[in-house]
N, C-alpha and C. Protein backbone atom coordinates (compact mmCIF):
# COMPACT_ATOMS: atom_id res chain seq x y z
N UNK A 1 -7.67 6.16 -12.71
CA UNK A 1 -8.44 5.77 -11.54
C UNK A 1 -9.82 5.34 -11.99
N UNK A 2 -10.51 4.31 -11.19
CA UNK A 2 -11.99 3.88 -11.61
C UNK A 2 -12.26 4.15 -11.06
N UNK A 3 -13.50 4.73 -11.34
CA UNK A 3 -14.76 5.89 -10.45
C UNK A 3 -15.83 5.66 -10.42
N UNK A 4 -16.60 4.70 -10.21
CA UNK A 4 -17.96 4.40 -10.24
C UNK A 4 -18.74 5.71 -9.61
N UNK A 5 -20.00 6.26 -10.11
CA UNK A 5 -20.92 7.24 -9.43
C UNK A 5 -22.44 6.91 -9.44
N UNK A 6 -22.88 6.74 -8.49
CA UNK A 6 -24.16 5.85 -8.60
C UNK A 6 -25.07 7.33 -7.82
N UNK A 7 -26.59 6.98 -8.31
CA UNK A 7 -27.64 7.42 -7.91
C UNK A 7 -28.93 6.96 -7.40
N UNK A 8 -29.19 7.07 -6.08
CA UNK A 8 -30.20 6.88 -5.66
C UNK A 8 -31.71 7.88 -5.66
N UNK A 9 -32.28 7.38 -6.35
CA UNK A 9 -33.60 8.34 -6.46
C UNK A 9 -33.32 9.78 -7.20
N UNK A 10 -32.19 10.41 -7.50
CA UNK A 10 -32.24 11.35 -8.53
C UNK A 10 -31.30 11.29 -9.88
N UNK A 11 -31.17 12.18 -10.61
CA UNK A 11 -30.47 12.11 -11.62
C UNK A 11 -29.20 12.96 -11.45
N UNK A 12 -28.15 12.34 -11.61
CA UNK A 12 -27.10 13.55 -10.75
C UNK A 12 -26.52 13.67 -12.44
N UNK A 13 -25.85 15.07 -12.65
CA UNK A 13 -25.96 15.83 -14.25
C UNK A 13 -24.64 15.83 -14.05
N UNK A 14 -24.25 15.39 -15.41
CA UNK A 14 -22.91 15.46 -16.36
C UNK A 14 -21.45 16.58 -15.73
N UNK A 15 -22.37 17.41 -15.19
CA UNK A 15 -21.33 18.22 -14.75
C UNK A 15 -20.76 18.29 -13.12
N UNK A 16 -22.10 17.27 -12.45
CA UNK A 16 -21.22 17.00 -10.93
C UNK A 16 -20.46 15.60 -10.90
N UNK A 17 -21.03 14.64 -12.07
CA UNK A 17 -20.63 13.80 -12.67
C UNK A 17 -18.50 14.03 -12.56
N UNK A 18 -18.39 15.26 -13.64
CA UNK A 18 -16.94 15.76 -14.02
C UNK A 18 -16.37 15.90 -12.63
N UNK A 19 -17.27 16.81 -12.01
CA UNK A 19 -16.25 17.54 -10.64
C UNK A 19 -15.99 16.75 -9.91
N UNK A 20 -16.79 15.42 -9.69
CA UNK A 20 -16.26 14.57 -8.85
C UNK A 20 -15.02 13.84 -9.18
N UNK A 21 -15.47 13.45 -10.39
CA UNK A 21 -13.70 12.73 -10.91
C UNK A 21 -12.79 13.48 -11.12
N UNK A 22 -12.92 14.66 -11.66
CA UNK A 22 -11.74 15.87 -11.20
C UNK A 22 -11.16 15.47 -10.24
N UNK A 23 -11.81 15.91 -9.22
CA UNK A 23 -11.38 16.40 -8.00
C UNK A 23 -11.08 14.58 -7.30
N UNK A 24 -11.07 14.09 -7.46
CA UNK A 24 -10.80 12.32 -7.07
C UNK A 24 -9.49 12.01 -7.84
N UNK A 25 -9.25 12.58 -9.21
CA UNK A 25 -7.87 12.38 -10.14
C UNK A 25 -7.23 13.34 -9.25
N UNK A 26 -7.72 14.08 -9.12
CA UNK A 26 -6.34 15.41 -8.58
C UNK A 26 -6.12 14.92 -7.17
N UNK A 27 -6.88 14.58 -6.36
CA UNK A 27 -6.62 13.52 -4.88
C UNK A 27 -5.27 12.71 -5.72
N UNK A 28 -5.52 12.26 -6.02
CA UNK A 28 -4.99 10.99 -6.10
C UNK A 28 -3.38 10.67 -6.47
N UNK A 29 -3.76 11.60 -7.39
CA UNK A 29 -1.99 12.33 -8.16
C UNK A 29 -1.12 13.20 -7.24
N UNK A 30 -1.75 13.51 -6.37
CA UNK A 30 -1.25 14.74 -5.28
C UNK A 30 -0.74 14.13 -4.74
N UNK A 31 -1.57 13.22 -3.57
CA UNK A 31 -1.23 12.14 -2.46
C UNK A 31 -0.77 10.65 -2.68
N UNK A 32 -1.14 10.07 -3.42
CA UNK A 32 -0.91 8.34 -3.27
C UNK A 32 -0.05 8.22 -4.91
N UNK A 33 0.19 8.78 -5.84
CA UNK A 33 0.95 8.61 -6.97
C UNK A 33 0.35 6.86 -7.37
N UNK A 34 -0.53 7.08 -7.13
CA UNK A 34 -0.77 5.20 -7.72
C UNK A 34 -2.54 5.56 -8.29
N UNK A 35 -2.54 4.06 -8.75
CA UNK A 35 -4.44 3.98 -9.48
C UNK A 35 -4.99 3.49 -8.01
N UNK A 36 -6.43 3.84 -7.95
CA UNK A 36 -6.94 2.79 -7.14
C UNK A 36 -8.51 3.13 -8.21
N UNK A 37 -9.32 2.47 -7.12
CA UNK A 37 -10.61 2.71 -7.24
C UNK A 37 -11.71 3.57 -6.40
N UNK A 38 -12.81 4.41 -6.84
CA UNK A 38 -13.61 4.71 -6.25
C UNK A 38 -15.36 4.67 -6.29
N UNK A 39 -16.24 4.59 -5.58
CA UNK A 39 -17.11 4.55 -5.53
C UNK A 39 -17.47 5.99 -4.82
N UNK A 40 -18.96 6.55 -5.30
CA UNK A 40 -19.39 7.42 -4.81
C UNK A 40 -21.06 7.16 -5.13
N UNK A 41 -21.50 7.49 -4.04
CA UNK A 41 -23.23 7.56 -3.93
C UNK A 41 -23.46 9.12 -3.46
N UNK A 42 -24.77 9.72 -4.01
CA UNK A 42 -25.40 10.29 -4.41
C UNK A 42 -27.06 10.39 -3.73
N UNK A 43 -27.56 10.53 -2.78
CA UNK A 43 -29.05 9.99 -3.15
C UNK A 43 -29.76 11.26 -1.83
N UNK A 44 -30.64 11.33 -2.40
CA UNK A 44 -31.88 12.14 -1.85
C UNK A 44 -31.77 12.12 0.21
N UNK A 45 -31.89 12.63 0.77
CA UNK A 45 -32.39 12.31 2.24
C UNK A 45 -32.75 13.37 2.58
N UNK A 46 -33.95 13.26 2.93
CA UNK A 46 -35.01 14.19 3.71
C UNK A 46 -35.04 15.25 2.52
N UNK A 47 -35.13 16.66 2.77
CA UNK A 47 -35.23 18.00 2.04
C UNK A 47 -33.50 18.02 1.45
N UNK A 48 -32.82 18.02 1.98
CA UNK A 48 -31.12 17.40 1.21
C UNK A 48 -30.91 16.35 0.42
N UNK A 49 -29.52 16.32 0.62
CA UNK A 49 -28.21 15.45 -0.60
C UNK A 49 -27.34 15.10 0.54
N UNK A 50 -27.04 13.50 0.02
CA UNK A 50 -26.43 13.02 1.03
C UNK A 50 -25.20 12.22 -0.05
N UNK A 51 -23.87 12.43 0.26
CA UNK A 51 -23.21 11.81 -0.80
C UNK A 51 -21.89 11.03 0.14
N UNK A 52 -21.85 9.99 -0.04
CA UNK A 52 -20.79 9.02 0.11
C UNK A 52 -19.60 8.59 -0.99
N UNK A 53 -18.78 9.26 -0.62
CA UNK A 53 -17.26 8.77 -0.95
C UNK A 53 -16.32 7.52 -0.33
N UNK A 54 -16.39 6.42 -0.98
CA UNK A 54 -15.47 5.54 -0.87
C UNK A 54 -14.34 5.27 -1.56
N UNK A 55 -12.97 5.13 -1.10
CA UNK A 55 -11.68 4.99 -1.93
C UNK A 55 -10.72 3.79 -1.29
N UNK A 56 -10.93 3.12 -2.42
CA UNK A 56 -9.79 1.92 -2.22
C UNK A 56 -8.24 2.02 -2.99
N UNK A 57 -7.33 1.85 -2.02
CA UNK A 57 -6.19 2.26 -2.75
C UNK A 57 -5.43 0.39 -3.16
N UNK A 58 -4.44 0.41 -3.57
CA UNK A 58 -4.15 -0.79 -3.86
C UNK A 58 -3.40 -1.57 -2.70
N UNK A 59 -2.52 -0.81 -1.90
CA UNK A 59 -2.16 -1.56 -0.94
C UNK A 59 -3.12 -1.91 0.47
N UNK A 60 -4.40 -1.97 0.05
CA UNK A 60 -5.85 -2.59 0.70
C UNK A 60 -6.25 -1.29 1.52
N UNK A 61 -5.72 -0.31 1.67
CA UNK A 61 -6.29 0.64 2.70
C UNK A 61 -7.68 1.09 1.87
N UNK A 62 -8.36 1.72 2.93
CA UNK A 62 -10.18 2.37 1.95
C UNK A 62 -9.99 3.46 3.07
N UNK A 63 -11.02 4.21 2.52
CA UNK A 63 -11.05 5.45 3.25
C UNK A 63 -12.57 5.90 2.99
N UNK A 64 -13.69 6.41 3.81
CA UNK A 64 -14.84 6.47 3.38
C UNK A 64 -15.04 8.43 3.82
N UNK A 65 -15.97 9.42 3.35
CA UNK A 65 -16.44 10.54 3.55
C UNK A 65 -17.53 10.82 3.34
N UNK A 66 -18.21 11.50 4.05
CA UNK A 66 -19.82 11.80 4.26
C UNK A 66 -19.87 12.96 4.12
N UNK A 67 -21.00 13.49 3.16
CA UNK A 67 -21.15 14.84 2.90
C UNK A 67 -22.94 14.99 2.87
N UNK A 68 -22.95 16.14 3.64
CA UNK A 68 -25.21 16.13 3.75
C UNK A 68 -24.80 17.70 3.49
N UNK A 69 -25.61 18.08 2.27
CA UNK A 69 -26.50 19.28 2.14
C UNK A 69 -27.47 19.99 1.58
N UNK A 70 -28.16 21.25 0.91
CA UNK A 70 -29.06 21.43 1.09
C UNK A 70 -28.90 21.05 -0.61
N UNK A 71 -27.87 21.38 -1.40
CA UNK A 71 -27.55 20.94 -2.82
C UNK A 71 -26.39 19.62 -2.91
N UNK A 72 -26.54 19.26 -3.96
CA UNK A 72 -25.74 17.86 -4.27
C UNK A 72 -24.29 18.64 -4.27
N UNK A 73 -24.65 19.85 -4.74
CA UNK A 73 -23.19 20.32 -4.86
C UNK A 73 -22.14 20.43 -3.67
N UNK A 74 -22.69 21.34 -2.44
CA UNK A 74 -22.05 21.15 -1.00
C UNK A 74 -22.00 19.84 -0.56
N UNK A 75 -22.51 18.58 -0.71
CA UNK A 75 -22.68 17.23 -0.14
C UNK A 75 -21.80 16.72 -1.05
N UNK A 76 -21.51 17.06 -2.11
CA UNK A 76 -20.30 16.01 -2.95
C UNK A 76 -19.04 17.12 -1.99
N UNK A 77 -19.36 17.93 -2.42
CA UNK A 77 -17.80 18.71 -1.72
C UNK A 77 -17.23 18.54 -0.22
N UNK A 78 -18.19 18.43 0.72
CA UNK A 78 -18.16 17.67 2.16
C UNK A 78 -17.42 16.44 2.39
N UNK A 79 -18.14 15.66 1.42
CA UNK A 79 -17.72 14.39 1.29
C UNK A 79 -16.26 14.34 0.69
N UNK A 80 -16.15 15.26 -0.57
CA UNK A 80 -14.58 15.16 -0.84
C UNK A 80 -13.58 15.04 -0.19
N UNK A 81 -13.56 16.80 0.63
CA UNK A 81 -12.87 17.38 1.74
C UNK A 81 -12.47 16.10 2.68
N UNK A 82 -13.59 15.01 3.15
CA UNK A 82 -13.32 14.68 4.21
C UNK A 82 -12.03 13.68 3.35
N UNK A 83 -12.46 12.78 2.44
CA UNK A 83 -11.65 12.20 1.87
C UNK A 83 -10.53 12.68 1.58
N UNK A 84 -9.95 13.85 0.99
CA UNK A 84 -8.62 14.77 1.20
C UNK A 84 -8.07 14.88 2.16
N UNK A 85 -8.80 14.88 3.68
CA UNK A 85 -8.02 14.90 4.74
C UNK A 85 -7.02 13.72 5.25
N UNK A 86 -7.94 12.46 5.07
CA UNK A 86 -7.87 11.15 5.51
C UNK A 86 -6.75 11.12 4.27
N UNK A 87 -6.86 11.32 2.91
CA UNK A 87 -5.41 11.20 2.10
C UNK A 87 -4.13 11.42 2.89
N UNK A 88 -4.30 12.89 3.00
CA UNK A 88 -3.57 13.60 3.50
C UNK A 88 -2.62 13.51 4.82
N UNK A 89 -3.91 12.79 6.08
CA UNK A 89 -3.08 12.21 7.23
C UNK A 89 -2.58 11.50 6.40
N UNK A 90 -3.25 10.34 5.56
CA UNK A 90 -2.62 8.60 5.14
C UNK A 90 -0.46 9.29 5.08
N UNK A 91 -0.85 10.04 3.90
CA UNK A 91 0.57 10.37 3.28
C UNK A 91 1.19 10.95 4.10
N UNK A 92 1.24 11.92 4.98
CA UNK A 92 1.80 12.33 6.20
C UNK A 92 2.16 11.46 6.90
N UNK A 93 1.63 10.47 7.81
CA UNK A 93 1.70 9.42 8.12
C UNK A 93 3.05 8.46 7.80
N UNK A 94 2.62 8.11 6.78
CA UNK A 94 3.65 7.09 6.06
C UNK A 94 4.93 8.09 5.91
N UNK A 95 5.22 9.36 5.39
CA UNK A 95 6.27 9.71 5.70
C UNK A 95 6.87 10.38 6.74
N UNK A 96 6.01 11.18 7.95
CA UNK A 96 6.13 10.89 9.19
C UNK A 96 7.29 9.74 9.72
N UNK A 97 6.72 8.69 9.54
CA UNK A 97 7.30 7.55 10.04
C UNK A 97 8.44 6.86 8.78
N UNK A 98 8.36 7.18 7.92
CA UNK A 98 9.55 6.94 7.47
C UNK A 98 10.76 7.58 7.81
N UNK A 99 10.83 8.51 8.28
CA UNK A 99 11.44 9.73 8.79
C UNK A 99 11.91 9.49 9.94
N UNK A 100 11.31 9.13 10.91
CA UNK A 100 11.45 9.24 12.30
C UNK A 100 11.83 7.94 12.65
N UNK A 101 11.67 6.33 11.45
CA UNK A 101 11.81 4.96 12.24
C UNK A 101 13.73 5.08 12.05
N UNK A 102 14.17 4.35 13.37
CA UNK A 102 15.37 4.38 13.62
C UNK A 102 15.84 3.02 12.68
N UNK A 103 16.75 3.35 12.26
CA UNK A 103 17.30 2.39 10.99
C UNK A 103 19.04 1.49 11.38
N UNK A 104 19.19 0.82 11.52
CA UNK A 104 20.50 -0.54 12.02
C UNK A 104 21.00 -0.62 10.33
N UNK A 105 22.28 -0.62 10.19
CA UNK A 105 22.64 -1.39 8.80
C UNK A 105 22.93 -2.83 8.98
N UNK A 106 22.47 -3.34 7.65
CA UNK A 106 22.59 -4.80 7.68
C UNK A 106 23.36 -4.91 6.42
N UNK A 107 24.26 -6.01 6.15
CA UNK A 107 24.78 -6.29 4.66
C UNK A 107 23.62 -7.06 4.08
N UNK A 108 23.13 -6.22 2.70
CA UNK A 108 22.10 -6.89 1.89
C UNK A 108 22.95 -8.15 0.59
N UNK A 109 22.73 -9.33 0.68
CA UNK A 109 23.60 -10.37 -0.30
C UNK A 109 22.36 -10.98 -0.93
N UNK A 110 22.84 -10.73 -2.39
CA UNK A 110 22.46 -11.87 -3.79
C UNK A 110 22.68 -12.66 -4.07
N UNK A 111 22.44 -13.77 -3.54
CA UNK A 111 23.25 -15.29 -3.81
C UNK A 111 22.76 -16.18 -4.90
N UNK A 112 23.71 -16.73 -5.75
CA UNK A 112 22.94 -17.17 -6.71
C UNK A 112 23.94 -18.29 -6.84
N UNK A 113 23.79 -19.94 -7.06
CA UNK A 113 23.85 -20.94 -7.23
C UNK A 113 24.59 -21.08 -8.56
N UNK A 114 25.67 -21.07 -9.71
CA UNK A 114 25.49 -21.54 -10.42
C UNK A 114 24.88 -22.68 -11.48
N UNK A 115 24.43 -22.44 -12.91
CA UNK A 115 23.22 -23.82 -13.09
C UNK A 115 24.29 -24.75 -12.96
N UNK A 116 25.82 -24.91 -13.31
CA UNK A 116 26.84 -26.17 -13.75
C UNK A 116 26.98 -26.36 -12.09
N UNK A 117 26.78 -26.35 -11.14
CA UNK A 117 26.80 -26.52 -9.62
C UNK A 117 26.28 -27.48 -9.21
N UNK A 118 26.86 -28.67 -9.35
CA UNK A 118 26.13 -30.34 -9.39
C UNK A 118 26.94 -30.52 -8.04
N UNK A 119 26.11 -31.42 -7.39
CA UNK A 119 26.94 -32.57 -6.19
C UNK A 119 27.60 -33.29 -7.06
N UNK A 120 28.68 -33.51 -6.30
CA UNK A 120 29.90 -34.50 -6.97
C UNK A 120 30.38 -35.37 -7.60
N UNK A 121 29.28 -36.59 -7.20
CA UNK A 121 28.28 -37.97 -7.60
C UNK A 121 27.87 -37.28 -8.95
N UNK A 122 27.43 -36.07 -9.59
CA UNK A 122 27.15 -36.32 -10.48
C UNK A 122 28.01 -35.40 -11.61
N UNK A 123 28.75 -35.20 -11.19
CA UNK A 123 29.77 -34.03 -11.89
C UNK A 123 29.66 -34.87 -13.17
N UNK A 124 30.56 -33.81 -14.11
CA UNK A 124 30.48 -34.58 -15.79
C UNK A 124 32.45 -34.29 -15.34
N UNK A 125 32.53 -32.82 -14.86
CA UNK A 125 33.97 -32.85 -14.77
C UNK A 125 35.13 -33.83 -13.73
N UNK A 126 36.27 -33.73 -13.75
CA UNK A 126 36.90 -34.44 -12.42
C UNK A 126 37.46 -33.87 -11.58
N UNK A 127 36.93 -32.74 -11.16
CA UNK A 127 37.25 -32.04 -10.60
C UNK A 127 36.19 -31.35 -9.49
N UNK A 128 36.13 -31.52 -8.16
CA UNK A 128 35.74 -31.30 -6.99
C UNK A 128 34.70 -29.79 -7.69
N UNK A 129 33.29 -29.82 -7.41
CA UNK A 129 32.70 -28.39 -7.12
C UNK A 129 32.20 -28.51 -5.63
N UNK A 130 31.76 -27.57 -5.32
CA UNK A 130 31.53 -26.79 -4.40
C UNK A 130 30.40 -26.78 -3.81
N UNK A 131 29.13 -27.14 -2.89
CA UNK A 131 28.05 -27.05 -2.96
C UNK A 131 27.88 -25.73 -2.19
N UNK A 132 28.88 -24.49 -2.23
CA UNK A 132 28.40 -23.73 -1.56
C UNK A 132 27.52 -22.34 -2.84
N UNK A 133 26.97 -21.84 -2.12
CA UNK A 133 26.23 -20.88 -3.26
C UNK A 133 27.46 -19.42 -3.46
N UNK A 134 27.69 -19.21 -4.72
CA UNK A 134 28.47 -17.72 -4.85
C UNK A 134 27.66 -16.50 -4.66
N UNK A 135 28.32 -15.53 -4.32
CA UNK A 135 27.72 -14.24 -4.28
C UNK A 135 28.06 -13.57 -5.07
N UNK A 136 27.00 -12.93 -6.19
CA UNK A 136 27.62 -12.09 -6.83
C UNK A 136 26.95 -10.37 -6.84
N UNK A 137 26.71 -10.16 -5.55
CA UNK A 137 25.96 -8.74 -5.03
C UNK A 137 25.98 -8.51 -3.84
N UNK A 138 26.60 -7.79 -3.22
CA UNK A 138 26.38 -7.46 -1.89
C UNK A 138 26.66 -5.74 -1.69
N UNK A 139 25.84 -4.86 -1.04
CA UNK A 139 25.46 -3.88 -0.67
C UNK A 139 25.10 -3.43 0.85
N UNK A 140 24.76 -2.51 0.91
CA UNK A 140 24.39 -2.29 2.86
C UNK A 140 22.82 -1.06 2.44
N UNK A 141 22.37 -1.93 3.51
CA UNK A 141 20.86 -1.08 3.61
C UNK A 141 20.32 -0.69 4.89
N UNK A 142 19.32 -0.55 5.05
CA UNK A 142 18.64 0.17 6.13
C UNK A 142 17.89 -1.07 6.59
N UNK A 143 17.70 -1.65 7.81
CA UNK A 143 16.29 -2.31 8.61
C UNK A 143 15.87 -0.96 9.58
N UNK A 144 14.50 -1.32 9.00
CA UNK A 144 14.15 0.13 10.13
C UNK A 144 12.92 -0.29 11.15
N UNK A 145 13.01 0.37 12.27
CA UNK A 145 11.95 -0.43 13.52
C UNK A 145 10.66 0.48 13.08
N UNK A 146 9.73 -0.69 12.51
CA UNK A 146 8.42 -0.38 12.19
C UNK A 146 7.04 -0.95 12.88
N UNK A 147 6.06 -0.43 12.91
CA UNK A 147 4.83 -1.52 13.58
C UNK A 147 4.29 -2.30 12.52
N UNK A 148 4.38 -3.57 12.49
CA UNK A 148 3.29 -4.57 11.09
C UNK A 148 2.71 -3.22 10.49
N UNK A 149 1.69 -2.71 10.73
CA UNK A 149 0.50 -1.93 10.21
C UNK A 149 1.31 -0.80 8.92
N UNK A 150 2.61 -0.11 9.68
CA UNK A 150 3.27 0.68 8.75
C UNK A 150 3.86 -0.06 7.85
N UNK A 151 4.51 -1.58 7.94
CA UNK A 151 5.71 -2.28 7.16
C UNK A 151 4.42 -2.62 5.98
N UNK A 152 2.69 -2.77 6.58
CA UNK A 152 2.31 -3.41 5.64
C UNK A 152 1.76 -2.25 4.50
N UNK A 153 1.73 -1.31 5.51
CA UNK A 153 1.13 0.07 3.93
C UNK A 153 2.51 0.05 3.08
N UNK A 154 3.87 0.13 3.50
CA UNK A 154 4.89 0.15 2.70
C UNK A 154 5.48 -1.20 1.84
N UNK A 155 4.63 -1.85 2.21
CA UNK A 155 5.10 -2.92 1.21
C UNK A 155 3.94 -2.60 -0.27
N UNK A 156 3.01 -2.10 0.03
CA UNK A 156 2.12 -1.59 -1.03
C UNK A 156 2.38 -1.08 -1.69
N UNK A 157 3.78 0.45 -1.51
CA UNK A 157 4.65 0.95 -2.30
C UNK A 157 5.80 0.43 -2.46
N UNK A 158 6.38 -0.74 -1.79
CA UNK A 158 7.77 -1.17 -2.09
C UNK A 158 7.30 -2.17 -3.51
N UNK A 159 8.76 -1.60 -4.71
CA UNK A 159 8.35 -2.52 -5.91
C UNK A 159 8.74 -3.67 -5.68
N UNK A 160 9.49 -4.22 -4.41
CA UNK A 160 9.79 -5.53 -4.06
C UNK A 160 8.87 -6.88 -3.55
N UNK A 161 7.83 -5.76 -3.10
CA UNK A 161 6.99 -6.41 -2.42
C UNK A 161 7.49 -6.72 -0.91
N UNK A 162 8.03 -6.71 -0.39
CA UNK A 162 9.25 -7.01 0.82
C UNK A 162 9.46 -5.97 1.39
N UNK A 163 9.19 -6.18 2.53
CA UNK A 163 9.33 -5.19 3.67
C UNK A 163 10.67 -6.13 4.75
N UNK A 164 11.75 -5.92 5.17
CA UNK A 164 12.59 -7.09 6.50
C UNK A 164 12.29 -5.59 7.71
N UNK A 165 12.03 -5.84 9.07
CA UNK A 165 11.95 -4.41 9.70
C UNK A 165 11.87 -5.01 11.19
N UNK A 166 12.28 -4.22 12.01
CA UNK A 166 11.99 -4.30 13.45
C UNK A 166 11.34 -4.23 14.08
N UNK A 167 10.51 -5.20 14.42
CA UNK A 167 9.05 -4.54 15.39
C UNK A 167 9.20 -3.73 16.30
N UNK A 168 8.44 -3.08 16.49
CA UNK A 168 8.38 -1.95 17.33
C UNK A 168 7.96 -2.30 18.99
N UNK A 169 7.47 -3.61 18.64
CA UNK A 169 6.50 -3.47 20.32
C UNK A 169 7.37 -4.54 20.92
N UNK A 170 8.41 -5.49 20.35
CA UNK A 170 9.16 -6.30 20.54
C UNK A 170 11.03 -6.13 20.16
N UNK A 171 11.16 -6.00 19.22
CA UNK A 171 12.38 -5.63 18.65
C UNK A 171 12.86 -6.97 18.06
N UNK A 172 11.87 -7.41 17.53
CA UNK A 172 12.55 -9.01 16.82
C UNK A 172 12.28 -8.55 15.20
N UNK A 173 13.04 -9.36 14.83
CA UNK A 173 12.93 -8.98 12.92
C UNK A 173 11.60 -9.87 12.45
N UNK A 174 11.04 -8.79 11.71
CA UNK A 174 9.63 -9.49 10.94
C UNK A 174 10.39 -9.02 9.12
N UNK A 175 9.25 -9.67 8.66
CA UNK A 175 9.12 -9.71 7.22
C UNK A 175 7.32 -9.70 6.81
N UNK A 176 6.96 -8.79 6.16
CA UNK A 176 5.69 -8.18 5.50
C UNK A 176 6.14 -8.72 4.27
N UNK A 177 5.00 -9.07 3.42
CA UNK A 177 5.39 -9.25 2.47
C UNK A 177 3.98 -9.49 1.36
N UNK A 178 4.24 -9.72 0.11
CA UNK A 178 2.78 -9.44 -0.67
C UNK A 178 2.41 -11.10 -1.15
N UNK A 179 1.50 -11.66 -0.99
CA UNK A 179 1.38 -12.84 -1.24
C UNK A 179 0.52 -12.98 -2.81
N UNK A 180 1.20 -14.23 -3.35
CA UNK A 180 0.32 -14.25 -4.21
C UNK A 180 -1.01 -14.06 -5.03
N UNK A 181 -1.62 -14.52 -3.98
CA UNK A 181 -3.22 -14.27 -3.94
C UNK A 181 -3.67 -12.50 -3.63
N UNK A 182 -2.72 -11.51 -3.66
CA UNK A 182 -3.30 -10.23 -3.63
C UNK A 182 -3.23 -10.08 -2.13
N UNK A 183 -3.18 -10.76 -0.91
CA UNK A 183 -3.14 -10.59 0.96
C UNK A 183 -1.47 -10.10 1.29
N UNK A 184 -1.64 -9.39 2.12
CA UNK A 184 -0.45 -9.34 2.65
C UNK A 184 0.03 -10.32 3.71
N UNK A 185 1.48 -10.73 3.99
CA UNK A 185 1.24 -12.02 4.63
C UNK A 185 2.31 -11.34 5.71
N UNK A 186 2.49 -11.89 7.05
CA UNK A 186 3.60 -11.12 7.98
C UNK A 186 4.22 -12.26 8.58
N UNK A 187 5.45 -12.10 8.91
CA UNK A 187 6.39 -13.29 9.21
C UNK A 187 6.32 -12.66 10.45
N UNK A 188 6.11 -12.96 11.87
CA UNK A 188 6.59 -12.86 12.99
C UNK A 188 7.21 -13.33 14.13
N UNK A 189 8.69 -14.10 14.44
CA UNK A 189 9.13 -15.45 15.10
C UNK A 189 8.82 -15.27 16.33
N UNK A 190 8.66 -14.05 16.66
CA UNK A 190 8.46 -14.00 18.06
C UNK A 190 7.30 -14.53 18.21
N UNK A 191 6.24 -14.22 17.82
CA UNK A 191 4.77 -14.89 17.72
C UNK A 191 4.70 -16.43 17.42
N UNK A 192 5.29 -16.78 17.15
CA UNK A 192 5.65 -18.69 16.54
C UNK A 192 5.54 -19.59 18.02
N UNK A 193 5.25 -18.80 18.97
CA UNK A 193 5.68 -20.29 20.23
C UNK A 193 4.67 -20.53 20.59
C-alpha cells in the first residue's frame, strides 16, 4: 500500500510515522485484500492535533476520517477508527448484497471463429465452410439483480472486469464494465431512448 504522511506546522516522529502505516496495512489486508493508496495529514489546530485520513481503493471508491485531539496520538487514532468503520460497512456491504441479490441462470457461451473460416469466394478448399461461429465452451452462471453503484464496486474485484446484472430499479439487463482509460463505463438499454 502507498502511504503518503504529510505535516503541517509540526514534526510528526518516526514512531507515529510506523503506527499509522501499521495500522492502514492491517486495514487493508483485513477488509479490501487489494493495494490502494493513502494519504494522511497531520497538522497543529488551536491547543490540539487534527489528523486527516484519506483512502483510495482501486475500484475508485475513497473514504476520508477526521480525528481532533489533545495529542497527535488520539487524533491519528480517531481518524483511523473512523476509516475502519467506513472499511468495514464498505465490505459488509458488498457482501451483504452479494448474498441477498436474487440470481436467474443464464447459459454462459465461448464462441470462437476459426482462423481457416473464410467466406466462400475466398476458400483455398472446394468445399462449402460455414460462416457460422463454433462453440467451444459453454457453462451456466448466475445474473444477479444489482443497482449500477454495487455492479460497479464489483467489477473492481471481478478479474474480468465485467459485471452482465439486473437492474434493480428497472429489471432490464445492464453491463458495468472497466474501460480502458481506468473509468468504469455502464451499458444501460433501458436508458438509450
Amino acid at each position: 500500500m502507498q502511504i503518503q504522511i504529510v505535516s503541517k506546522g509540526i514534526d510528526v516522529s518516526k514512531a507515529l510515522e510506523e503506527r499509522i502505516s501499521d495500522r492502514l496495512e492491517e486495514m487493508m489486508d483485513k477488509y479490501i485484500h487489494r493495494e490502494g493508496e493513502a494519504q494522511v495529514s497531520v497538522s497543529r489546530e488551536g491547543t490540539g492535533f487534527k489528523t486527516i485520513v484519506s483512502v483510495h481503493l482501486p475500484t475508485g471508491s475513497s473514504f476520508e476520517g477526521e480525528g481532533r485531539g489533545q495529542e497527535a496520538y488520539p487524533a491519528s487514532d480517531e481518524a483511523l477508527d473512523h476509516i475502519e468503520k467506513r472499511l468495514r460497512r464498505y465490505k459488509r456491504r458488498l457482501k451483504d448484497h452479494s448474498q441477498k441479490a436474487k440470481a436467474k441462470e443464464a447459459a454462459l457461451f465461448v464462441l470462437h471463429n476459426p482462423a481457416g473460416n473464410a467466406p466462400e469466394n475466398e476458400s483455398d478448399d472446394d468445399g462449402p465452410i460455414s460462416d457460422e461461429p463454433m462453440v467451444i465452451a459453454e457453462s451456466l452462471g448466475r445474473i444477479r439483480t444489482l443497482t449500477p453503484g454495487m455492479a460497479a464496486l464489483e467489477v473492481g474485484l471481478a478479474d474480468s472486469g465485467l459485471v452482465v446484472f439486473y437492474n434493480s430499479r428497472h429489471g432490464g439487463l445492464n453491463v458495468v464494465y472497466k474501460r480502458p482509460d481506468g473509468h468504469i463505463g455502464w451499458i444501460d438499454p433501458k436508458n438509450s431512448d
